[in-house]
C-alpha atoms as a PDB file:
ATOM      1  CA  UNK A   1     -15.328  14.580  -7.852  1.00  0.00           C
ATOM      2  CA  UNK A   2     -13.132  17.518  -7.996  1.00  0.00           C
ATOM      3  CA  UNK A   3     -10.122  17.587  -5.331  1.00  0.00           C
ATOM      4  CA  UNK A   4      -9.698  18.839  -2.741  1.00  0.00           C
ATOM      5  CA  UNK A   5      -6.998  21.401  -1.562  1.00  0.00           C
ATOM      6  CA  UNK A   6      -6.488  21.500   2.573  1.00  0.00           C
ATOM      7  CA  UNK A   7      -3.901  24.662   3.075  1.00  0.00           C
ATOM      8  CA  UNK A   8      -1.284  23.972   5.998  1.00  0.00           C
ATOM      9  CA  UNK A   9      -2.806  26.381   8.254  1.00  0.00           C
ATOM     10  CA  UNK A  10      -6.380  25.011   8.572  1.00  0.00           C
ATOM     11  CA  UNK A  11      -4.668  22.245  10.515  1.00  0.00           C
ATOM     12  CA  UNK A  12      -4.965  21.871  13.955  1.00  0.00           C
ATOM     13  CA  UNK A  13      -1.903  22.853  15.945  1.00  0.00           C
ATOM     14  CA  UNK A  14      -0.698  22.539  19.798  1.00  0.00           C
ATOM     15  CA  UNK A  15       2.778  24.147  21.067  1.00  0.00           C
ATOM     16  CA  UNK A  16       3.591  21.840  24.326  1.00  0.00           C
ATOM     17  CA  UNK A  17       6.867  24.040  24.482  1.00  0.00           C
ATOM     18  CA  UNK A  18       8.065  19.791  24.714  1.00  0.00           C
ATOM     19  CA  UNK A  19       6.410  18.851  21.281  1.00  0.00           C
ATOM     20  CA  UNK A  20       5.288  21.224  18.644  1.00  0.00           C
ATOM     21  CA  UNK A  21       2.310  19.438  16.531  1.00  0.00           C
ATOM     22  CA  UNK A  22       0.228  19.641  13.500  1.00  0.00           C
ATOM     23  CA  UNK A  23      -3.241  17.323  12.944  1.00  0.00           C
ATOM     24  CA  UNK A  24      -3.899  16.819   9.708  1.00  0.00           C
ATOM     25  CA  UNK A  25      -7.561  15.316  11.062  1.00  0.00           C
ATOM     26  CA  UNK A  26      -9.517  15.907  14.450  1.00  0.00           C
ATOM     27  CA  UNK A  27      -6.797  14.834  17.234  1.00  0.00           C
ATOM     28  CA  UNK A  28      -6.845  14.993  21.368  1.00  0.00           C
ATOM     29  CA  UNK A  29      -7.955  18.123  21.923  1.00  0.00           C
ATOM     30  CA  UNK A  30      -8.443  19.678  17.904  1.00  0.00           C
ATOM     31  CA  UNK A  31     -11.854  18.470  17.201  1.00  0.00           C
ATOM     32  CA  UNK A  32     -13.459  19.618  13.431  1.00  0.00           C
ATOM     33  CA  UNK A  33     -16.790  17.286  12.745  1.00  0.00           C
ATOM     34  CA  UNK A  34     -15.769  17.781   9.101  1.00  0.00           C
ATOM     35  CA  UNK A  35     -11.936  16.709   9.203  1.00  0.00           C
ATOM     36  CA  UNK A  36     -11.969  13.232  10.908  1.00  0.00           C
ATOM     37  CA  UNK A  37     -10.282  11.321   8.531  1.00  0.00           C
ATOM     38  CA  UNK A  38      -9.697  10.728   4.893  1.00  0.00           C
ATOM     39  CA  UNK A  39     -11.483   7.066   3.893  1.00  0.00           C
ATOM     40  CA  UNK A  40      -9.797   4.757   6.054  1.00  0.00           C
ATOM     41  CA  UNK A  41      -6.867   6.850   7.001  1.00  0.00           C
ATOM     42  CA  UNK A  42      -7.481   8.181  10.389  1.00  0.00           C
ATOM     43  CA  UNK A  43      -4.924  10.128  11.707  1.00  0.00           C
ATOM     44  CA  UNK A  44      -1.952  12.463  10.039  1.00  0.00           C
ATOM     45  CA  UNK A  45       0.115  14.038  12.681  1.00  0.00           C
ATOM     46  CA  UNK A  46       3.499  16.265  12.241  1.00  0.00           C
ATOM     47  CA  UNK A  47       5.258  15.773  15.551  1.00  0.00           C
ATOM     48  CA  UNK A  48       8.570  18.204  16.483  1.00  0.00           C
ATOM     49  CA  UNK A  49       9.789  16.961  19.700  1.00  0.00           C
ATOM     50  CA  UNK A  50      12.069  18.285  21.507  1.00  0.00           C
ATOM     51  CA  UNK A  51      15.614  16.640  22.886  1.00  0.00           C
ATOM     52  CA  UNK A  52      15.255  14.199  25.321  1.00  0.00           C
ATOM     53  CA  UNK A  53      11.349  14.599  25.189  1.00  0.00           C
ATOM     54  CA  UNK A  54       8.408  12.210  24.281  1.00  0.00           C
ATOM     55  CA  UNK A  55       5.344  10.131  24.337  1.00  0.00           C
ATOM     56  CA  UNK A  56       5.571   8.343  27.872  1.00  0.00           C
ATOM     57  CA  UNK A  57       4.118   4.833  28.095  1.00  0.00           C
ATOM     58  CA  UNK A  58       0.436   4.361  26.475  1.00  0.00           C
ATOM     59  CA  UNK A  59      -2.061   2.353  24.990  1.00  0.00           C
ATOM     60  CA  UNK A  60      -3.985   1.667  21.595  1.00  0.00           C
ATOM     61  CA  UNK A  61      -6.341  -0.789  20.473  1.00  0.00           C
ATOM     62  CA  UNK A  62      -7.476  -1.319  16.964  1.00  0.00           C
ATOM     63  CA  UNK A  63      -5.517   0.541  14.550  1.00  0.00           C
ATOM     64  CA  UNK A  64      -2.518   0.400  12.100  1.00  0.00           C
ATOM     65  CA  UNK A  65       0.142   2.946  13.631  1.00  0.00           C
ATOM     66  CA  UNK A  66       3.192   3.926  10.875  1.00  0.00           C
ATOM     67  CA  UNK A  67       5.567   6.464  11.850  1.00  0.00           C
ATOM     68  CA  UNK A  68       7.897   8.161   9.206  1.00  0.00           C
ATOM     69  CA  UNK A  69      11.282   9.309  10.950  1.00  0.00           C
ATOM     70  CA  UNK A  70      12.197  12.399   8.868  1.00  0.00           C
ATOM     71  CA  UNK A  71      14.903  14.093  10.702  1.00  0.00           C
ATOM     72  CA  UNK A  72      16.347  12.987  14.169  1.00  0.00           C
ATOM     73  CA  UNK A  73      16.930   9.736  16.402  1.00  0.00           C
ATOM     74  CA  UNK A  74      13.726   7.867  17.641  1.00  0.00           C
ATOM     75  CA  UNK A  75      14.042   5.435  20.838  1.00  0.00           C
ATOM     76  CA  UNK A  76      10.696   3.318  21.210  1.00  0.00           C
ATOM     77  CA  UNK A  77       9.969   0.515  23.538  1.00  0.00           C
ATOM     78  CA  UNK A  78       6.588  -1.600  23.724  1.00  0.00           C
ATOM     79  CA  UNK A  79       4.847  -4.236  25.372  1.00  0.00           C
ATOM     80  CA  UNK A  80       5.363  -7.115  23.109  1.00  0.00           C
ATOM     81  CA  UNK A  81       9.244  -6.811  24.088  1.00  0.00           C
ATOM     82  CA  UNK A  82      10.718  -4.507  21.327  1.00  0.00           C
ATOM     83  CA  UNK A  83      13.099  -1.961  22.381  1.00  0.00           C
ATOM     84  CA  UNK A  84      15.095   0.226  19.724  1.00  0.00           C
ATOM     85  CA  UNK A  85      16.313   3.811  18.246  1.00  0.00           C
ATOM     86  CA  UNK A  86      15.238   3.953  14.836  1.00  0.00           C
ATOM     87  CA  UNK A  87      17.649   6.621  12.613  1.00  0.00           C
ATOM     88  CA  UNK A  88      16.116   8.900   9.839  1.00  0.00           C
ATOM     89  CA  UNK A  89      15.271   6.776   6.698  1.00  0.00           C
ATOM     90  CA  UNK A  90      13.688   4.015   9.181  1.00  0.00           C
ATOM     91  CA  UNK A  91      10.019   3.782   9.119  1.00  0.00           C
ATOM     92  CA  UNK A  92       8.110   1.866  11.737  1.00  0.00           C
ATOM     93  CA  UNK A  93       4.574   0.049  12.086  1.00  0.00           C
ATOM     94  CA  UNK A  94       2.573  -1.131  14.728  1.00  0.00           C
ATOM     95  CA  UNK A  95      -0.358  -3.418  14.861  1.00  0.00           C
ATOM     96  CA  UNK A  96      -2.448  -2.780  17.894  1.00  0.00           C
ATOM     97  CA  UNK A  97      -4.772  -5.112  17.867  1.00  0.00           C
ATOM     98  CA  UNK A  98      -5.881  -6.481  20.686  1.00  0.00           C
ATOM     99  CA  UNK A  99      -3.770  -3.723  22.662  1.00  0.00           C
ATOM    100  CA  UNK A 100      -0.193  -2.564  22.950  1.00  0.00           C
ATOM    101  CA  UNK A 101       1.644  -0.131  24.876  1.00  0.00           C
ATOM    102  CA  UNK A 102       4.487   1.542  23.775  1.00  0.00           C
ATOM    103  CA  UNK A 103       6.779   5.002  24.171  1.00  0.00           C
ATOM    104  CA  UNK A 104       8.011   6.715  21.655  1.00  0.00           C
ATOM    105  CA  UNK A 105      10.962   9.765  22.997  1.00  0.00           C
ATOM    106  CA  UNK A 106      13.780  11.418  21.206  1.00  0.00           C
ATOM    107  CA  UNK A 107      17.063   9.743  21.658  1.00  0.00           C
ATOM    108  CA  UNK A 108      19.153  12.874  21.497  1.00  0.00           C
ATOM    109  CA  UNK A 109      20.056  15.112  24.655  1.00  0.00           C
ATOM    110  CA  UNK A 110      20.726  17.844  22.152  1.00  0.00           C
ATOM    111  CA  UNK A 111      18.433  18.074  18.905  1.00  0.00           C
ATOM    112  CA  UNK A 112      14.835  17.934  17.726  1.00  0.00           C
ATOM    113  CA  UNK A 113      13.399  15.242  15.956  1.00  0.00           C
ATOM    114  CA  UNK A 114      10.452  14.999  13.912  1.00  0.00           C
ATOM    115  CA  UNK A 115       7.947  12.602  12.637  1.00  0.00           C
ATOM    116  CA  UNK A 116       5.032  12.007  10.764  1.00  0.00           C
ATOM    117  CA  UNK A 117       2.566   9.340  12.730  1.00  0.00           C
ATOM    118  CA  UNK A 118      -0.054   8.098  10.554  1.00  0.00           C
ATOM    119  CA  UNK A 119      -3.081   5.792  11.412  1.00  0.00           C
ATOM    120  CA  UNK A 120      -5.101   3.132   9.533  1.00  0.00           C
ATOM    121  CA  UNK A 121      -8.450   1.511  10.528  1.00  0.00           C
ATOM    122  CA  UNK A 122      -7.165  -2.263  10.138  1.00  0.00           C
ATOM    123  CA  UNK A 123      -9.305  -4.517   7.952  1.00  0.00           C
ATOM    124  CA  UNK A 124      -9.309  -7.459  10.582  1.00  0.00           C
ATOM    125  CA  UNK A 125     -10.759  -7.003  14.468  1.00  0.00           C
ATOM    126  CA  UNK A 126      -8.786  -8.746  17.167  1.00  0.00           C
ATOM    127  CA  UNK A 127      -5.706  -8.865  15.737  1.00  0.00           C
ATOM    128  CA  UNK A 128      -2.220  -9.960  17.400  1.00  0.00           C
ATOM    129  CA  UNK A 129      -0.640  -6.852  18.622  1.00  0.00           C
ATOM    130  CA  UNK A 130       2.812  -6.928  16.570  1.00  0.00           C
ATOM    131  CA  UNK A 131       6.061  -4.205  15.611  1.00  0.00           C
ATOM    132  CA  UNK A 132       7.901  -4.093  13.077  1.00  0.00           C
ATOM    133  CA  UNK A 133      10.478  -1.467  11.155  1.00  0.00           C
ATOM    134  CA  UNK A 134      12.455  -1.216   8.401  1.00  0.00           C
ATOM    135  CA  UNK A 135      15.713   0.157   6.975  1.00  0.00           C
ATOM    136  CA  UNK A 136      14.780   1.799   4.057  1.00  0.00           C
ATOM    137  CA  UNK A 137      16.328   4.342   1.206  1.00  0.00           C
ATOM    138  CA  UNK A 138      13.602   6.110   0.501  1.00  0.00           C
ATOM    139  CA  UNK A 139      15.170   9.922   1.768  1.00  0.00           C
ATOM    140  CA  UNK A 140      17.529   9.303  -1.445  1.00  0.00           C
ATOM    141  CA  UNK A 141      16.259  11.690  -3.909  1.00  0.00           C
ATOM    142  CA  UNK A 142      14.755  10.156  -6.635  1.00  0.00           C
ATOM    143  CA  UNK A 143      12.354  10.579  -9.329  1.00  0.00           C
ATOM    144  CA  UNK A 144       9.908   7.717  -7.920  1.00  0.00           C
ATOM    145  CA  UNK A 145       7.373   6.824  -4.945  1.00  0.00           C
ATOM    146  CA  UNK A 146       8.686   4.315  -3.012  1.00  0.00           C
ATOM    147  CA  UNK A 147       6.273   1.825  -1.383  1.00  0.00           C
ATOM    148  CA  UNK A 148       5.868   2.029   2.593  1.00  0.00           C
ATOM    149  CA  UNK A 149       3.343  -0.083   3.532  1.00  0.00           C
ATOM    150  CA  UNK A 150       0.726  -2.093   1.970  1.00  0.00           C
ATOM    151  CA  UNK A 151      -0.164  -5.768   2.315  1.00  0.00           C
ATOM    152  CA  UNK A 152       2.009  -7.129   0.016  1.00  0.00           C
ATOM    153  CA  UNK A 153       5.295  -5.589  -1.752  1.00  0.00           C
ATOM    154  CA  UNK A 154       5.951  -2.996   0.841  1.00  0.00           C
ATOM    155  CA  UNK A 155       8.821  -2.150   3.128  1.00  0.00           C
ATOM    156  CA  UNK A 156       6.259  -2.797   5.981  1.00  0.00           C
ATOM    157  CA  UNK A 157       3.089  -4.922   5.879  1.00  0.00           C
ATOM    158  CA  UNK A 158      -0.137  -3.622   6.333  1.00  0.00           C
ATOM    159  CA  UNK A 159      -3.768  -5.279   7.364  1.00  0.00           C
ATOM    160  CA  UNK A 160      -5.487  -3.005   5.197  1.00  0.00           C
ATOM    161  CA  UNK A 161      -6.587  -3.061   1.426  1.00  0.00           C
ATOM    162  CA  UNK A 162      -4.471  -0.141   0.183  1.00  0.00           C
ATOM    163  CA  UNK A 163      -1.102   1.125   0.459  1.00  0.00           C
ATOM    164  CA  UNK A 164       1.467   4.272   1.712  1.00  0.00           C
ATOM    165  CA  UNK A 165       3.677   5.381  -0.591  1.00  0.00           C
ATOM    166  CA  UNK A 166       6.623   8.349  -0.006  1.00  0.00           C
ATOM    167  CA  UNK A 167       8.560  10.206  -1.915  1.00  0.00           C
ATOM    168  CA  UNK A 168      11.542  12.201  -1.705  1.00  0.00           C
ATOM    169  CA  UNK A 169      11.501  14.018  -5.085  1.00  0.00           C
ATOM    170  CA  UNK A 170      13.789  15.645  -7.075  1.00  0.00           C
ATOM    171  CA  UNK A 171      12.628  18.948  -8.885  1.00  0.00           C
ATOM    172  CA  UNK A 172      11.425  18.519 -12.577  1.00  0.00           C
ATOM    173  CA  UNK A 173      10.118  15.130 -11.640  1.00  0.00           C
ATOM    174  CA  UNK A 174       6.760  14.453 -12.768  1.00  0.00           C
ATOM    175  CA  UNK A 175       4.757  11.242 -10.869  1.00  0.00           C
ATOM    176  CA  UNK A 176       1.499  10.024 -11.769  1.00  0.00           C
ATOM    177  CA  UNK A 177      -0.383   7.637  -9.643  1.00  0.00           C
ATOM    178  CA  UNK A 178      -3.890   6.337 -10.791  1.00  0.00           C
ATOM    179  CA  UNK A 179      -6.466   5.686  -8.098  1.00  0.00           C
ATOM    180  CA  UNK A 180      -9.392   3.198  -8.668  1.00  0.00           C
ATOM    181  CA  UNK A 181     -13.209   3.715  -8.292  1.00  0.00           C
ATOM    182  CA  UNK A 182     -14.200   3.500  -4.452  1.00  0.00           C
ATOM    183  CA  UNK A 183     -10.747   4.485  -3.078  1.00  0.00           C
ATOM    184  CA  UNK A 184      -9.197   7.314  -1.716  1.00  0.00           C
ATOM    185  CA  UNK A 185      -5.968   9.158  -1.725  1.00  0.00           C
ATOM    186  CA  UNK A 186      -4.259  12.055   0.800  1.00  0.00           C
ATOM    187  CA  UNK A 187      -1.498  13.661  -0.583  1.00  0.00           C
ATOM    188  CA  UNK A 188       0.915  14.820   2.509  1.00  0.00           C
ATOM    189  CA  UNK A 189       3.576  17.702   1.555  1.00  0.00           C
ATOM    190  CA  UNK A 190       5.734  17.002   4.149  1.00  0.00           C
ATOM    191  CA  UNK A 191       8.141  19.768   2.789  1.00  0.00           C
ATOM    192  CA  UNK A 192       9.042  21.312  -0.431  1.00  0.00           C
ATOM    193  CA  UNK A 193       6.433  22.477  -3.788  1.00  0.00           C
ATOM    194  CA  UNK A 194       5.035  20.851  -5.840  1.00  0.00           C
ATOM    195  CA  UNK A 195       1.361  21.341  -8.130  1.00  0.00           C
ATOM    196  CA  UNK A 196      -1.605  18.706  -8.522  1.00  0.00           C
ATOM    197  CA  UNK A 197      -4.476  19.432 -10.850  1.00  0.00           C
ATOM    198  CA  UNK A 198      -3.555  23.174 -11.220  1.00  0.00           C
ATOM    199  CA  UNK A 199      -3.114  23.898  -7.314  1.00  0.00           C
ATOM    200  CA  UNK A 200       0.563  24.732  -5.751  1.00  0.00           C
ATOM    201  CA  UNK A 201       1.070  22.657  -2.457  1.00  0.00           C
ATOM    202  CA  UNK A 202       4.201  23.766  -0.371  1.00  0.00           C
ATOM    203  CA  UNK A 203       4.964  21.992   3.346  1.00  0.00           C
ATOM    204  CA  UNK A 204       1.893  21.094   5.604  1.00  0.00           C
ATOM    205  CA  UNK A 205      -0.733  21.393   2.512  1.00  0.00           C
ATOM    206  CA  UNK A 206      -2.776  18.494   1.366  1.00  0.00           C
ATOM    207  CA  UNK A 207      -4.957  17.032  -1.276  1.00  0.00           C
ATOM    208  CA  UNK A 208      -7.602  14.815  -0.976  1.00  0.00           C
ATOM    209  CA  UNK A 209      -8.754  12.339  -4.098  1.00  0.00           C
ATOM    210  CA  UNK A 210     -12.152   9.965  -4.291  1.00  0.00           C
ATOM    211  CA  UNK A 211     -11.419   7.481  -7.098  1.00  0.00           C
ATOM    212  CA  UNK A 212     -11.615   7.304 -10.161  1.00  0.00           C
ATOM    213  CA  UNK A 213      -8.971   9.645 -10.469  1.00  0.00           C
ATOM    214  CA  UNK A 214      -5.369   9.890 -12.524  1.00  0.00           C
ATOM    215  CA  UNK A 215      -3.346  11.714 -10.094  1.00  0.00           C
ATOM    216  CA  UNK A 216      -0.540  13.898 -11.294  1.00  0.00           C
ATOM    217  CA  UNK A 217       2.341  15.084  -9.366  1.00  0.00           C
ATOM    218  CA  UNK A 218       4.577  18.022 -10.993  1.00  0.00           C
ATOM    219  CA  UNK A 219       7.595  18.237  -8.422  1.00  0.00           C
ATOM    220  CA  UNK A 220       8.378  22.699  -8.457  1.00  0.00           C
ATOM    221  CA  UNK A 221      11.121  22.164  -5.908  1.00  0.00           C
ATOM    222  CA  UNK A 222      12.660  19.492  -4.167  1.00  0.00           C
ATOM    223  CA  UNK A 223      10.063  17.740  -1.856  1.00  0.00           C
ATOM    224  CA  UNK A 224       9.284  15.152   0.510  1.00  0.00           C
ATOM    225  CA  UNK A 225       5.429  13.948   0.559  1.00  0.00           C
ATOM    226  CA  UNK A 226       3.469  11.128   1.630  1.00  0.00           C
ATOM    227  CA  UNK A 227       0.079   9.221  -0.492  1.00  0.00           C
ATOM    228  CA  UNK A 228      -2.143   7.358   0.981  1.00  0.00           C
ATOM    229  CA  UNK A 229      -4.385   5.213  -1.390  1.00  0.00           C
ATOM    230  CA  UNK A 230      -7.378   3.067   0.800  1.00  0.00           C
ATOM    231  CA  UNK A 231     -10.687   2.301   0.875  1.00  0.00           C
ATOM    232  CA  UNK A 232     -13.385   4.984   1.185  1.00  0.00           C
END
């Protein structure tokens, strides 16, 4: 099957004057029958929030939650006893499970942050709600993905038969990244250009893959992305 290109502005989008926000896939109040999700990958949001501003105290219940801190200073606290302010480079991932409640709010009284949240239908029911982050390099420019999350090998675990990768590429690079029958991928530009199969993608676009499929990344300008690879 042939790719397919989503262009930044068919997103949803919400200005809360607090939190500026892009959906990727049908979200709160954005609802498109045709754009809720992307195999097992649920939920892609783009979250500017605004100093001292955030997500007060809430619930989930059966989903992987990873958030990717791209610029800013995030504070969470949750209901299994984790408090913290995670710094750009940190990525973050929650198990909800049988339920957890958490907050998520920028830490700074004077700048925006923003974030990517992403969400994962979990492989497992009933699972022990459970945080975790990690200090990673992966806003280095490089000429390589770097593995987020997956069940084994990644900076973060995941309970889900795939993996997240990022990338903070350099221009010139060229990344390949082959994706096996019955899985798919979502390719994030998160900022930057780059080209799959023919097709320029600059900040907020997208590509969607159904395996089998040898994808190929040619990096125009310096960019930051994210690739999911799960199961259909």
């Amino acid at each position: 099957m042939k790719p397919i290109f989503f262009p930044s502005q068919n997103r949803g989008y919400f200005d809360h004057q607090w939190l500026q926000t892009y959906h990727s896939f049908s979200f709160a109040e954005w609802v498109d029958p045709n754009r809720m999700g992307w195999g097992a990958l649920r939920v892609l949001n783009d979250d500017i929030i605004q100093a001292g501003q955030g997500f007060g105290t809430h619930g989930h219940r059966e989903m992987e939650i990873v958030t990717i801190l791209l610029e800013g200073e995030l504070e969470h606290q949750d209901s299994v006893g984790h408090r913290e302010v995670l710094q750009p480079g940190m990525l973050q991932h929650m198990t909800a499970g049988t339920g957890i409640r958490h907050s998520e709010f920028n830490a700074s009284s004077t700048n925006p942050l923003r974030l990517l949240q992403i969400w994962i239908y979990p492989n497992q029911k009933d699972l022990k709600p459970a945080y975790e982050t990690c200090d990673t390099t992966w806003l280095e420019p490089t000429d390589q993905l770097f593995l987020a999350a997956a069940p084994e090998g990644g900076a973060l675990g995941l309970h889900q038969d795939g993996a997240l990768w990022l990338g903070c590429l350099l221009k010139g690079s060229l990344v390949s990244h082959s994706l096996a029958s019955n899985r798919t991928a979502y390719l994030f530009v998160a900022d930057g250009t780059l080209e799959v199969a023919g097709q320029p993608l600059t900040s907020g676009d997208a590509m969607g893959f159904l395996g089998p499929e040898e994808i190929q990344i040619k990096v125009l300008e310096n960019c930051r992305l994210v690739l999911s690879d799960l199961p259909k």
